[in-house]
C-alpha atoms as a PDB file:
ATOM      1  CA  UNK A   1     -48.396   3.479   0.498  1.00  0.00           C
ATOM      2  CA  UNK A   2     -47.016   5.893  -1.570  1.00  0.00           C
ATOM      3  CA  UNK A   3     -46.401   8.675   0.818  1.00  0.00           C
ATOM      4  CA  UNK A   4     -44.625   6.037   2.801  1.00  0.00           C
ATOM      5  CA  UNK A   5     -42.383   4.530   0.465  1.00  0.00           C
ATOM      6  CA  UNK A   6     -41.349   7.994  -0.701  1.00  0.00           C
ATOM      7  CA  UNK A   7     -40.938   8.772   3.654  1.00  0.00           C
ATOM      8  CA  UNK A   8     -38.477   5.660   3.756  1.00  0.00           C
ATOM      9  CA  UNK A   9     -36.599   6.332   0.595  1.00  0.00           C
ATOM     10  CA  UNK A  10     -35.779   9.706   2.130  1.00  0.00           C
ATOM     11  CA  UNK A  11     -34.664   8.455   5.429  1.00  0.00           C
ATOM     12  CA  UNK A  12     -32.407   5.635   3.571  1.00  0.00           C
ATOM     13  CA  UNK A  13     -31.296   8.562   1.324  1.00  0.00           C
ATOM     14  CA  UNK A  14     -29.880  10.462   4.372  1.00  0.00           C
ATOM     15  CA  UNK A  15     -27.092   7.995   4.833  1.00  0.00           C
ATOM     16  CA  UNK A  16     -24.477   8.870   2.598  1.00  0.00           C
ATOM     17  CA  UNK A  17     -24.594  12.893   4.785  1.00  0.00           C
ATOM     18  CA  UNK A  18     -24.643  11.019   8.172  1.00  0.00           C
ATOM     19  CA  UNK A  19     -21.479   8.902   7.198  1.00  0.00           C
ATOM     20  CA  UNK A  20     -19.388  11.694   5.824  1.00  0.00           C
ATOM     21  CA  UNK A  21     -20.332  13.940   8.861  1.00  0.00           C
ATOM     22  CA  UNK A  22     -19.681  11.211  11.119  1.00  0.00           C
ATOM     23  CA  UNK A  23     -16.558  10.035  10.110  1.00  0.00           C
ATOM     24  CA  UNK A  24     -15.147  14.134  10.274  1.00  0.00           C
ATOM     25  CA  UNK A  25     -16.265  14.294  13.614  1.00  0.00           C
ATOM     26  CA  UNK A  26     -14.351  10.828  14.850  1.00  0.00           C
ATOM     27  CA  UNK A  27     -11.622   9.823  12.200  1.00  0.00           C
ATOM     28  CA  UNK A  28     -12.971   6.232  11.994  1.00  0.00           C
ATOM     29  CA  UNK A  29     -14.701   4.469   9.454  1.00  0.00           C
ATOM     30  CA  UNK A  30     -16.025   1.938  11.570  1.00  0.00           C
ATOM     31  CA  UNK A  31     -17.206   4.157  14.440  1.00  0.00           C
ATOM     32  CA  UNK A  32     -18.830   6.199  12.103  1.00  0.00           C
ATOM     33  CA  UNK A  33     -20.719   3.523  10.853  1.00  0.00           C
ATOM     34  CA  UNK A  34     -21.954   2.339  14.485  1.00  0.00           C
ATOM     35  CA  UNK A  35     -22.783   6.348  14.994  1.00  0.00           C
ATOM     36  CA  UNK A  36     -25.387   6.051  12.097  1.00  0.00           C
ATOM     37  CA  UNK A  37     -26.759   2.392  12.575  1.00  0.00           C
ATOM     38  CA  UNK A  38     -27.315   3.445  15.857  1.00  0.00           C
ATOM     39  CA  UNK A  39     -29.313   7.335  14.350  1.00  0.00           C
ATOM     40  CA  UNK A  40     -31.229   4.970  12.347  1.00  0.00           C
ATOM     41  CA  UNK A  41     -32.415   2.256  14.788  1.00  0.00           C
ATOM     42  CA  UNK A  42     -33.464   5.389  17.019  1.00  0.00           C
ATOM     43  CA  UNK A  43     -35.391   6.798  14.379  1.00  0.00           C
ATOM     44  CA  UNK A  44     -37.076   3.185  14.263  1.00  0.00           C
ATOM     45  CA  UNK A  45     -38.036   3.157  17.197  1.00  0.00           C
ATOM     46  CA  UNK A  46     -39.817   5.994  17.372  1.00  0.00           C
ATOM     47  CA  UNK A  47     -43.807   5.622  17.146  1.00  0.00           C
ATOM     48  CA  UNK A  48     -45.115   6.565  14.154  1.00  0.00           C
ATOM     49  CA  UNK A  49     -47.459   8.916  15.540  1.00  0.00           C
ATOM     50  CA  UNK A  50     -43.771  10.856  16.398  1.00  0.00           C
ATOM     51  CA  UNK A  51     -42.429  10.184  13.209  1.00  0.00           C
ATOM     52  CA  UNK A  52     -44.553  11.956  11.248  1.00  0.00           C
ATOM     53  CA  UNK A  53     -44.480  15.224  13.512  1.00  0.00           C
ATOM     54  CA  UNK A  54     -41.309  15.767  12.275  1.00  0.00           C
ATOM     55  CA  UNK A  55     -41.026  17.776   9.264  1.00  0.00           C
ATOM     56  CA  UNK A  56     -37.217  17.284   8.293  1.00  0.00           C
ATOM     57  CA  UNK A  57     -36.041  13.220   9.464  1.00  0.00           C
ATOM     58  CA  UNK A  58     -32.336  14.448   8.028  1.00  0.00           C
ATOM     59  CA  UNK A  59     -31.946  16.888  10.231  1.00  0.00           C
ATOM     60  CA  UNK A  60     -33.259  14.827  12.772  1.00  0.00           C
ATOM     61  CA  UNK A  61     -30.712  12.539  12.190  1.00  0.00           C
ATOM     62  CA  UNK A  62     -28.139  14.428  12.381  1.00  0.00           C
ATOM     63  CA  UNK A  63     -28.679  16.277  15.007  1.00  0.00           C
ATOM     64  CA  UNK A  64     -28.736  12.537  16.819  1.00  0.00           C
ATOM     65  CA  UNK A  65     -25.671  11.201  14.828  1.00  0.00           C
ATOM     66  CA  UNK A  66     -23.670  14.466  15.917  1.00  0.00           C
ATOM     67  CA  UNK A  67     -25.096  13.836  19.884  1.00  0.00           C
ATOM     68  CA  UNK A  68     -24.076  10.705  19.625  1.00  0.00           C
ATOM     69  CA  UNK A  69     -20.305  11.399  18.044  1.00  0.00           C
ATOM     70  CA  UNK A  70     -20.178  13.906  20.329  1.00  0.00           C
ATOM     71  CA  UNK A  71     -20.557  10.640  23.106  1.00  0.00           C
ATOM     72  CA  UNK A  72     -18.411   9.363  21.439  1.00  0.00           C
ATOM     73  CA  UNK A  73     -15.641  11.407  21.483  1.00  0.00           C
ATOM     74  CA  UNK A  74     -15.961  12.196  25.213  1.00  0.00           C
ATOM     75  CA  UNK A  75     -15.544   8.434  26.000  1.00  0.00           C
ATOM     76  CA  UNK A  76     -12.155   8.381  22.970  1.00  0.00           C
ATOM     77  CA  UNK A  77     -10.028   9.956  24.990  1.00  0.00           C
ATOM     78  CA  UNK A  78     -10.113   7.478  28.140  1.00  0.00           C
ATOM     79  CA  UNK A  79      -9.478   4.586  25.387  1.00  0.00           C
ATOM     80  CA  UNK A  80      -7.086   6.151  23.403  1.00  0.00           C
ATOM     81  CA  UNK A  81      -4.972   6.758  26.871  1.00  0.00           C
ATOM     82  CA  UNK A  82      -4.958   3.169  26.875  1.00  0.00           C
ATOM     83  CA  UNK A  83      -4.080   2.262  23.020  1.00  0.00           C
ATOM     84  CA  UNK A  84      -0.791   1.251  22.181  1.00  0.00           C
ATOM     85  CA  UNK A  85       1.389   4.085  20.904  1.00  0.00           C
ATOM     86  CA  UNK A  86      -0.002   6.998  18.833  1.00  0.00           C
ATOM     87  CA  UNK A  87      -3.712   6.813  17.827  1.00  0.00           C
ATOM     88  CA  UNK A  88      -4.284   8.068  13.989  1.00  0.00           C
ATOM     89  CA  UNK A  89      -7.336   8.313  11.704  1.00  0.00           C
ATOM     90  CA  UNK A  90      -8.362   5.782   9.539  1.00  0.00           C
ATOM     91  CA  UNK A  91      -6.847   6.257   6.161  1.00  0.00           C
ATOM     92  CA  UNK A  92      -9.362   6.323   2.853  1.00  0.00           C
ATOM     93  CA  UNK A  93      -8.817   4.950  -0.526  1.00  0.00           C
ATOM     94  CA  UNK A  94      -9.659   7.351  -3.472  1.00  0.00           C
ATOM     95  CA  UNK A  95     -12.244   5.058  -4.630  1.00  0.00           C
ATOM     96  CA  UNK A  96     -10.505   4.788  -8.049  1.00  0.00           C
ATOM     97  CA  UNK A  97      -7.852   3.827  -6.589  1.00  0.00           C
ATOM     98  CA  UNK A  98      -9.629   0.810  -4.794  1.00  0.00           C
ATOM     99  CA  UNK A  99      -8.890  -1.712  -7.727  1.00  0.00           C
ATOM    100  CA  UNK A 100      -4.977  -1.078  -6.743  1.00  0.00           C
ATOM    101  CA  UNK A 101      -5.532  -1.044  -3.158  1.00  0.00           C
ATOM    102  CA  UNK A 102      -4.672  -5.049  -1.950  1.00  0.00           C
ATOM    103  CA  UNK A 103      -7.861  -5.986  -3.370  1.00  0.00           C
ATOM    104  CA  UNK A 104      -9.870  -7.877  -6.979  1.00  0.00           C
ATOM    105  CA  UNK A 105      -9.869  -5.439  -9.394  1.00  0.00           C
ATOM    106  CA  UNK A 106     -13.437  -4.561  -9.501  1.00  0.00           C
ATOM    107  CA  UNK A 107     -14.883  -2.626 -12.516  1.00  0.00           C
ATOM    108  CA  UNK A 108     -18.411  -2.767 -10.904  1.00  0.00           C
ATOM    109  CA  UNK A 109     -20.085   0.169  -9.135  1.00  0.00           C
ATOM    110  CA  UNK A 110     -18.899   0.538  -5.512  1.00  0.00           C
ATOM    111  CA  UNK A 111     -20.916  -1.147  -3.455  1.00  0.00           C
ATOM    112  CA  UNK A 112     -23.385   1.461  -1.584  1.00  0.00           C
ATOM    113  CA  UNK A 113     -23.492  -0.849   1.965  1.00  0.00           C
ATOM    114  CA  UNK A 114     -19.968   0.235   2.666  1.00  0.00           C
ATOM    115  CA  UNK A 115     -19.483   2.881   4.649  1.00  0.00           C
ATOM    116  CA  UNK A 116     -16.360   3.919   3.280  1.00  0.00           C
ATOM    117  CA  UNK A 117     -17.680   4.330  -0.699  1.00  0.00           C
ATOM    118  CA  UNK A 118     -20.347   7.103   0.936  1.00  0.00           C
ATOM    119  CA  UNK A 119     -17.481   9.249   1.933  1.00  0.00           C
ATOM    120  CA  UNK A 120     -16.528  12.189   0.004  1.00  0.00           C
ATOM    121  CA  UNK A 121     -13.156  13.067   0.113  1.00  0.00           C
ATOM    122  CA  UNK A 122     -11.757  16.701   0.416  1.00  0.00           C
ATOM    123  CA  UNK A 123      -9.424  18.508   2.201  1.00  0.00           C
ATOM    124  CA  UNK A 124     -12.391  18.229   5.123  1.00  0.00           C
ATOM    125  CA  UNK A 125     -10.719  15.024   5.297  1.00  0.00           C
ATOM    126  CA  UNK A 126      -7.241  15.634   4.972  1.00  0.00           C
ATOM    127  CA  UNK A 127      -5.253  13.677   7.546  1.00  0.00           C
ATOM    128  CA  UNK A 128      -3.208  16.963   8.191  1.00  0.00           C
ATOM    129  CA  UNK A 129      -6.779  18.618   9.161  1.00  0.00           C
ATOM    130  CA  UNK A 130      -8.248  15.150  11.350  1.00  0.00           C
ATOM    131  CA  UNK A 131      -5.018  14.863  13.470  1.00  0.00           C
ATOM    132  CA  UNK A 132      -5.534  18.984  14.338  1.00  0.00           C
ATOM    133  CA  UNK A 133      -8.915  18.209  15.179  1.00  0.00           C
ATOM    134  CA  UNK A 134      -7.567  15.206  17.864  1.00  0.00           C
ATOM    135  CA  UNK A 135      -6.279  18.059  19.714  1.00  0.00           C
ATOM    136  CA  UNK A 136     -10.023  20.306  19.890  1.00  0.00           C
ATOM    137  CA  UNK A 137     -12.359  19.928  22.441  1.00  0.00           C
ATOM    138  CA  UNK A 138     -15.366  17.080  21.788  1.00  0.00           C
ATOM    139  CA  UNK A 139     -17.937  20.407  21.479  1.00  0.00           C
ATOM    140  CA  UNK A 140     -15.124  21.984  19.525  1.00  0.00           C
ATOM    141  CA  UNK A 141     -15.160  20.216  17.149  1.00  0.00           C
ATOM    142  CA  UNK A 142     -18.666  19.402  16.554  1.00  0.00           C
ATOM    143  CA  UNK A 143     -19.422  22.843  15.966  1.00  0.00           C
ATOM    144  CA  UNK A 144     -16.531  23.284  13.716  1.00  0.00           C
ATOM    145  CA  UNK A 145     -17.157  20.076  11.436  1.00  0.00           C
ATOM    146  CA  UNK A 146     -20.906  21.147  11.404  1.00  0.00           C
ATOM    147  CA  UNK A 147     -20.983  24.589  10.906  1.00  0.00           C
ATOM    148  CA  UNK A 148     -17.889  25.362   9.150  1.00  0.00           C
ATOM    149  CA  UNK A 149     -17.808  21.872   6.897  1.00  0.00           C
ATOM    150  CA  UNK A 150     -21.516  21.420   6.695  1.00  0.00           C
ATOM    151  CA  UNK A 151     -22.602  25.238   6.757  1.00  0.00           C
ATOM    152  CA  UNK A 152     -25.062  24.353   9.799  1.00  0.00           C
ATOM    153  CA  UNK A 153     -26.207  27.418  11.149  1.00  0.00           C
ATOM    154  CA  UNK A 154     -25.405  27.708  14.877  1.00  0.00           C
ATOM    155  CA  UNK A 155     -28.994  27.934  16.504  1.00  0.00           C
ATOM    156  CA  UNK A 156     -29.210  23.824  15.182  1.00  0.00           C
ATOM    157  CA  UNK A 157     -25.781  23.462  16.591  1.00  0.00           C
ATOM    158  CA  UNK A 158     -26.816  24.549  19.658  1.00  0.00           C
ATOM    159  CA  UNK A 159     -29.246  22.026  19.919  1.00  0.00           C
ATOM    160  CA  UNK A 160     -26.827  19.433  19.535  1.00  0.00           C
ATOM    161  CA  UNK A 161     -24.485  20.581  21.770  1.00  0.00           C
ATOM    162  CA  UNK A 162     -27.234  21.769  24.348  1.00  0.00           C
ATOM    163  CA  UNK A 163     -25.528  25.449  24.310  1.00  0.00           C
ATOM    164  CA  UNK A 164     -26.432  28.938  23.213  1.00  0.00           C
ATOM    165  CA  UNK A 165     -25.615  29.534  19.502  1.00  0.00           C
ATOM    166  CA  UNK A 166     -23.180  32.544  20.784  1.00  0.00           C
ATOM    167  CA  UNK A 167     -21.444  29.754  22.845  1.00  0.00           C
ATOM    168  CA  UNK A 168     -21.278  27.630  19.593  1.00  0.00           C
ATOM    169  CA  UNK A 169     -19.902  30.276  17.805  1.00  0.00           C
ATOM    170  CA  UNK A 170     -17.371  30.823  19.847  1.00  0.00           C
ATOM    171  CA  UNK A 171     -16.523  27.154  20.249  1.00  0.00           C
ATOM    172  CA  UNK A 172     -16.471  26.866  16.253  1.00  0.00           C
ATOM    173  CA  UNK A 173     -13.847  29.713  16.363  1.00  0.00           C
ATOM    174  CA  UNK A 174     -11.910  28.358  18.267  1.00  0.00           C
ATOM    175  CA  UNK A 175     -11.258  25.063  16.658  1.00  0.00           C
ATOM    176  CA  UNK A 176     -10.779  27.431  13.518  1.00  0.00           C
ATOM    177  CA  UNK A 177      -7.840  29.417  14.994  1.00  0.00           C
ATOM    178  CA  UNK A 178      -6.125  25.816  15.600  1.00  0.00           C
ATOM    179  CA  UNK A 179      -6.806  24.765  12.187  1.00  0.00           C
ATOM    180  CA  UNK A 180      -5.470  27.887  10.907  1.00  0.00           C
ATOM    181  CA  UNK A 181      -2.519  27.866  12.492  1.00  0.00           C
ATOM    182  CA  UNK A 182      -1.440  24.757  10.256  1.00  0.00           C
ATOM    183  CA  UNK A 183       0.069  25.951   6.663  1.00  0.00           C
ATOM    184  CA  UNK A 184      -2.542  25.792   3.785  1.00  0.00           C
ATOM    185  CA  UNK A 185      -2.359  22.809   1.950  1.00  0.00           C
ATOM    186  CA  UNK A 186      -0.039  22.556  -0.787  1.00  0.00           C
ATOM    187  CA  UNK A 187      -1.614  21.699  -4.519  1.00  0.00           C
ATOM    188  CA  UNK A 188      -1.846  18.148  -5.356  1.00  0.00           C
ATOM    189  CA  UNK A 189       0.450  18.149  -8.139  1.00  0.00           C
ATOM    190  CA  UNK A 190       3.161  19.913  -6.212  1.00  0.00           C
ATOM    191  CA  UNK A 191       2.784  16.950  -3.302  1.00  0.00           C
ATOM    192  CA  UNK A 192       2.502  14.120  -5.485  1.00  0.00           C
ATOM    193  CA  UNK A 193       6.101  15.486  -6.815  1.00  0.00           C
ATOM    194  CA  UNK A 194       7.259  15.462  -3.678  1.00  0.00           C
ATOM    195  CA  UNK A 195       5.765  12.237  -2.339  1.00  0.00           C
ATOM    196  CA  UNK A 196       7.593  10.644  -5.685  1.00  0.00           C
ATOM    197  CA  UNK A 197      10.513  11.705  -5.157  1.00  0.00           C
ATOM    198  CA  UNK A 198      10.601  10.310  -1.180  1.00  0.00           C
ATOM    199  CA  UNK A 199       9.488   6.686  -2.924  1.00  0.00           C
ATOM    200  CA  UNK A 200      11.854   6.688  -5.305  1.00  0.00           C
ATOM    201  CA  UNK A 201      14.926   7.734  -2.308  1.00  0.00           C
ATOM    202  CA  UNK A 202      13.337   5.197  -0.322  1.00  0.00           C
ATOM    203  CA  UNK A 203      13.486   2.385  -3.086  1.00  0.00           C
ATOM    204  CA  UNK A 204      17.054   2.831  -3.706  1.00  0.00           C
ATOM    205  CA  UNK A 205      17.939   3.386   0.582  1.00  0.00           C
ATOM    206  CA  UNK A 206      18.818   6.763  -0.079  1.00  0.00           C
ATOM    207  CA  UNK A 207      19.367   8.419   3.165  1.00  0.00           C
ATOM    208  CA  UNK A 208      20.985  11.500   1.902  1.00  0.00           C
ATOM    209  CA  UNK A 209      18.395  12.253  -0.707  1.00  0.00           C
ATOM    210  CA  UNK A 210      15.600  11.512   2.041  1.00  0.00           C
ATOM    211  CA  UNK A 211      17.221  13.597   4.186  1.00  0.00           C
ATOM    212  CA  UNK A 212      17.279  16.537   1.985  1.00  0.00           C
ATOM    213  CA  UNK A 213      13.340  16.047   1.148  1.00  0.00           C
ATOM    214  CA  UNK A 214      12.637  16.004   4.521  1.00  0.00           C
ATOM    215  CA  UNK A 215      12.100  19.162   6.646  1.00  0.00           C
ATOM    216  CA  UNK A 216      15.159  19.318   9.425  1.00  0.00           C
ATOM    217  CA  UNK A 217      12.174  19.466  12.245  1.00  0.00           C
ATOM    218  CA  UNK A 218       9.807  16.966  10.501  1.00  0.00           C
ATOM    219  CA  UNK A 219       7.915  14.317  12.624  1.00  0.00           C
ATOM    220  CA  UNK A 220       6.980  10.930  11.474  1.00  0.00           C
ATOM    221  CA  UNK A 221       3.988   9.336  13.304  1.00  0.00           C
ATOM    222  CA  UNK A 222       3.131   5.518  12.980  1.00  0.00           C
ATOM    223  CA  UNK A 223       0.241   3.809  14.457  1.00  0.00           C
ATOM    224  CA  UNK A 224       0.354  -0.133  14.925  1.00  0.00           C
ATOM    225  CA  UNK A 225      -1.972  -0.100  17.697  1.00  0.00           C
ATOM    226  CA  UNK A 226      -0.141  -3.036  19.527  1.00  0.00           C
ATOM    227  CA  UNK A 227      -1.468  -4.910  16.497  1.00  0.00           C
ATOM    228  CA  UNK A 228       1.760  -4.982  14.003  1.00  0.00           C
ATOM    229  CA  UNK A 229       5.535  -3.446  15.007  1.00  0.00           C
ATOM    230  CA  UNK A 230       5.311   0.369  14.966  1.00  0.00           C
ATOM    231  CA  UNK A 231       7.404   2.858  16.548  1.00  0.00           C
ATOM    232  CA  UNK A 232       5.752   3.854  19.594  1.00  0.00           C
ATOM    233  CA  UNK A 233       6.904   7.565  19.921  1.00  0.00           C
ATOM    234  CA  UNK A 234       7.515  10.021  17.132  1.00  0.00           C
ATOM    235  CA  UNK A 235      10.359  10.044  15.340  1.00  0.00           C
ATOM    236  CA  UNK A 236      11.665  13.825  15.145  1.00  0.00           C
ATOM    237  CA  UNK A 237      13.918  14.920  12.761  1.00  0.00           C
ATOM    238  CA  UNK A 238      14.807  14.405   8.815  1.00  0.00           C
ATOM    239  CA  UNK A 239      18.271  12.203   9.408  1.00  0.00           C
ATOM    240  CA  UNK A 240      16.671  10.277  12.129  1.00  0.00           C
ATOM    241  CA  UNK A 241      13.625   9.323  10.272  1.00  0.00           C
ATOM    242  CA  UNK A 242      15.186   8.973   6.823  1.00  0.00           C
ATOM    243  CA  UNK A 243      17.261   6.404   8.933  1.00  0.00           C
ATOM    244  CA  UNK A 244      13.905   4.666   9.954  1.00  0.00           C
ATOM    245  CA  UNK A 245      12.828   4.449   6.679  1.00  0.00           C
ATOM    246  CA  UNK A 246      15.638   2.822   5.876  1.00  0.00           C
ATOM    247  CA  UNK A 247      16.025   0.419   7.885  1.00  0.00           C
ATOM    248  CA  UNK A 248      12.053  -0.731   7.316  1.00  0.00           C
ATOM    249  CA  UNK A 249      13.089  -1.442   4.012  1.00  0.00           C
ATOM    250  CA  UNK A 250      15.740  -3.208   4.833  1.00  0.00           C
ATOM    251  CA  UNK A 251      13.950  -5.152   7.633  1.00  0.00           C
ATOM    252  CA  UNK A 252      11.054  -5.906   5.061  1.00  0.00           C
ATOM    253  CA  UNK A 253      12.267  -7.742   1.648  1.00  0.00           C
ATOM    254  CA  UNK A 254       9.663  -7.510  -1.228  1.00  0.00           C
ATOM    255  CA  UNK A 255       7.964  -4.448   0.169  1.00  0.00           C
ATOM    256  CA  UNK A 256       6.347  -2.543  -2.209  1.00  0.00           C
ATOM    257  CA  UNK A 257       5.725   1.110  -2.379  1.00  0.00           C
ATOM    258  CA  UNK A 258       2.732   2.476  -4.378  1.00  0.00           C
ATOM    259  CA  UNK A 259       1.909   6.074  -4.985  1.00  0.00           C
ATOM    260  CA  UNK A 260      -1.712   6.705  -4.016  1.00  0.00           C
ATOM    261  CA  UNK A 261      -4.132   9.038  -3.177  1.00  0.00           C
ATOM    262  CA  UNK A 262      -4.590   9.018   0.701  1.00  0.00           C
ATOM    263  CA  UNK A 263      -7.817  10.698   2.017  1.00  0.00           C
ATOM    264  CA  UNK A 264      -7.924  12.833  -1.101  1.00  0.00           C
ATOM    265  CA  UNK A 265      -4.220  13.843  -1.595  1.00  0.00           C
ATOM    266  CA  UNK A 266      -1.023  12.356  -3.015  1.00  0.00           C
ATOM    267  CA  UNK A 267       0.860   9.339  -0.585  1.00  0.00           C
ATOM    268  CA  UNK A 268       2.079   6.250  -0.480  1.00  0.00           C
ATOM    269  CA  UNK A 269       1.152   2.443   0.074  1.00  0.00           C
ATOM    270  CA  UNK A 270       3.128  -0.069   1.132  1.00  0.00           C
ATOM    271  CA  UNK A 271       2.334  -3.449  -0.042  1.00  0.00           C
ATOM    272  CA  UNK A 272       3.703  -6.940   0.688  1.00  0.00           C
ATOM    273  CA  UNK A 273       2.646 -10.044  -1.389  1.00  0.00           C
ATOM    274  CA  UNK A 274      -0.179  -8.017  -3.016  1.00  0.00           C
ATOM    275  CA  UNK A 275      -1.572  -7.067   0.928  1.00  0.00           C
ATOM    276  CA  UNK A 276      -1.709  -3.576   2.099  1.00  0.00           C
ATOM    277  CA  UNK A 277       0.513  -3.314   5.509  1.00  0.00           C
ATOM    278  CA  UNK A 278       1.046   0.750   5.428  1.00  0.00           C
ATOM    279  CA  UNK A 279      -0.671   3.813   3.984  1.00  0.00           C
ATOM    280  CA  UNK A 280       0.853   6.879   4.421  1.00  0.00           C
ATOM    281  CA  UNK A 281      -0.172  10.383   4.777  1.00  0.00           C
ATOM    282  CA  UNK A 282       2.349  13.426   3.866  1.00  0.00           C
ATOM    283  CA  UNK A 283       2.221  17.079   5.204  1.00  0.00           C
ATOM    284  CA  UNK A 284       4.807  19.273   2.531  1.00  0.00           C
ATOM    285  CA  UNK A 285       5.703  22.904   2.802  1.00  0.00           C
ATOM    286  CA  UNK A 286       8.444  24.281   0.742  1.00  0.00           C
ATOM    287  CA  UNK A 287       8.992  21.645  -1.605  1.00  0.00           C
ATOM    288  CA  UNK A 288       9.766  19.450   1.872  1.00  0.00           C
ATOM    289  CA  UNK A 289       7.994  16.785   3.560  1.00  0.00           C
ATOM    290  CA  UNK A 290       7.300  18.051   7.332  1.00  0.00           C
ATOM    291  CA  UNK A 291       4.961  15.598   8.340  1.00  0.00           C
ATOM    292  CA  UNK A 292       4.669  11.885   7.712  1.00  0.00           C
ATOM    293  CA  UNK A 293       1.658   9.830   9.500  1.00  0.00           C
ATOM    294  CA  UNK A 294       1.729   6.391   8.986  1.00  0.00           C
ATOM    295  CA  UNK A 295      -0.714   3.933   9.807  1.00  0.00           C
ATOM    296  CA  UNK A 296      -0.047   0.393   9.919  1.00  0.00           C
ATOM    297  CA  UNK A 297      -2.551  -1.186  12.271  1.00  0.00           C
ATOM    298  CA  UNK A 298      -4.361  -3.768  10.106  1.00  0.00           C
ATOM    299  CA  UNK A 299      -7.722  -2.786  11.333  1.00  0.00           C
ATOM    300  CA  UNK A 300      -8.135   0.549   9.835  1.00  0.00           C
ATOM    301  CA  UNK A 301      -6.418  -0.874   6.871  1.00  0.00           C
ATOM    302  CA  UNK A 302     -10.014  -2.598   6.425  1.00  0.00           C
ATOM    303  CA  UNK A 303     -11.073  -0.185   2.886  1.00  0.00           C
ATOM    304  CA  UNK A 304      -7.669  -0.919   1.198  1.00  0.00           C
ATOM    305  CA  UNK A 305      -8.059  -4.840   1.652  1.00  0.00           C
ATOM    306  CA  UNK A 306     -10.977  -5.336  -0.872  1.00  0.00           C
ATOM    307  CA  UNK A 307     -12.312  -8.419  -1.677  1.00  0.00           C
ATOM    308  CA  UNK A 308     -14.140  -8.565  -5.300  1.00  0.00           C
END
């Protein structure tokens, strides 16, 4: 009984890896989620006899989390064709963060069933770095969240991917030569000064100062998902989308804007009557914001709506 119980802790132990690689390799909490219930019931159903002949069940499930992702993401881009306006990641809460986020306060220990509290967040998770990846291959990046997130080696890549590990290699690189071609990241402090100063212009309708924090060729992204009113195509340009932001405020008395971490960096919330109805992500490069992704569809607002 022993051997067994130890066997299933193990397995159950594996879930907090399959979550965080999941939700890399599609962008959505929820999906992730389904990626990994469905690993496990797999597992499950295996006969016991099979089971036990093999030696590592993590890597077993992973290599069947990432096959199915990689499913996944082959069938995403047929249904994001058909989504309304631009498709973004889900946003994550820093978990400390969670007793501000719309939600009770809750000075418990998060609770270990949600899929969101398993994932950790670094710049693997930076929206900058998931909206790049939209624009790999499905293979591509697989074997760039696996090996060059998760140090997999490429021969257990391969198997995933049902390639040669020189193929997987190759594929890995180049999702990496995308990747690189974005700026690095700049240091949290020196965004969150940024990302305050854009609140406070936006508080008082400042155009001119949000037009001067802005990058001349920045592009502001917002995904409603034919759920809530978003602006279907990107809005290019620091006057036209300091004008934007403008006008939101003005269209939306009471609107409250919260500086928060977003997927592990410095952005802002949006609140209205103590709900969360925006999060948004900031790219900054010289002091200037040159991206802002905003996501507003209620549905992957899901971890910043807590209920104690």
């Amino acid at each position: 009984m022993g051997t067994v119980r130890t066997r299933t802790e193990e397995i159950a132990g594996e879930r907090r890896q399959l979550i965080n690689v999941a939700y890399r390799l599609l962008g959505s909490v929820s999906e992730a989620e389904d990626a990994v219930q469905d690993a496990y019931a797999r597992w499950y159903g295996l006969p016991p006899s099979r089971q036990e002949e093999i030696r590592s069940p993590g890597a077993w499930l992973t290599t069947v989390t990432s096959r199915i992702c990689l499913d996944v993401l082959g069938s995403a881009r047929a249904r994001r064709e058909r989504y309304v306006g631009a498709w973004l990641p889900e946003p994550l809460p820093d978990r400390t963060e969670w007793d501000h986020a719309g939600g009770a306060d809750r000075t418990g220990p998060a609770d270990p069933a949600d899929p969101a509290d398993q994932i950790v967040l670094d710049e693997s998770v930076s929206m900058a770095l998931l909206v790049v990846l939209e624009s790999t291959t499905p293979a591509e990046r697989v074997a760039f969240v696996l090996h060059e997130v998760f140090r997999y080696p490429f021969a257990e890549i391969a198997d995933v991917l049902g390639r040669t590990p020189a193929a997987c290699k190759q594929l890995a690189a180049s999702a990496r030569r995308r990747v690189s071609a974005a700026r690095a990241p700049v240091p949290a402090t020196g965004q969150a000064e940024v990302v305050r100063h854009v609140r406070k212009a936006w508080e008082a309708r400042d155009i001119a100062t949000l037009v001067g924090l802005l990058n001349p060729a920045a592009v502001m992204t917002a995904d409603g998902g034919g759920v809530v009113g978003a602006v279907l195509q990107p809005v290019e340009g620091a006057a036209r989308i300091a004008r934007y932001l403008v006008a939101i405020a003005e269209m939306a008395p009471g609107l409250e804007l919260l500086e928060r971490s977003v997927n592990g960096v410095p952005g802002l919330v949006a609140q209205r009557a103590g709900v969360v109805v925006t999060v948004a992500s900031f790219d900054v490069s010289d002091g200037r914001v040159s991206r802002i992704w905003a996501v507003r569809n209620p549905e992957k607002l899901r971890p910043w709506a807590r209920e104690g």
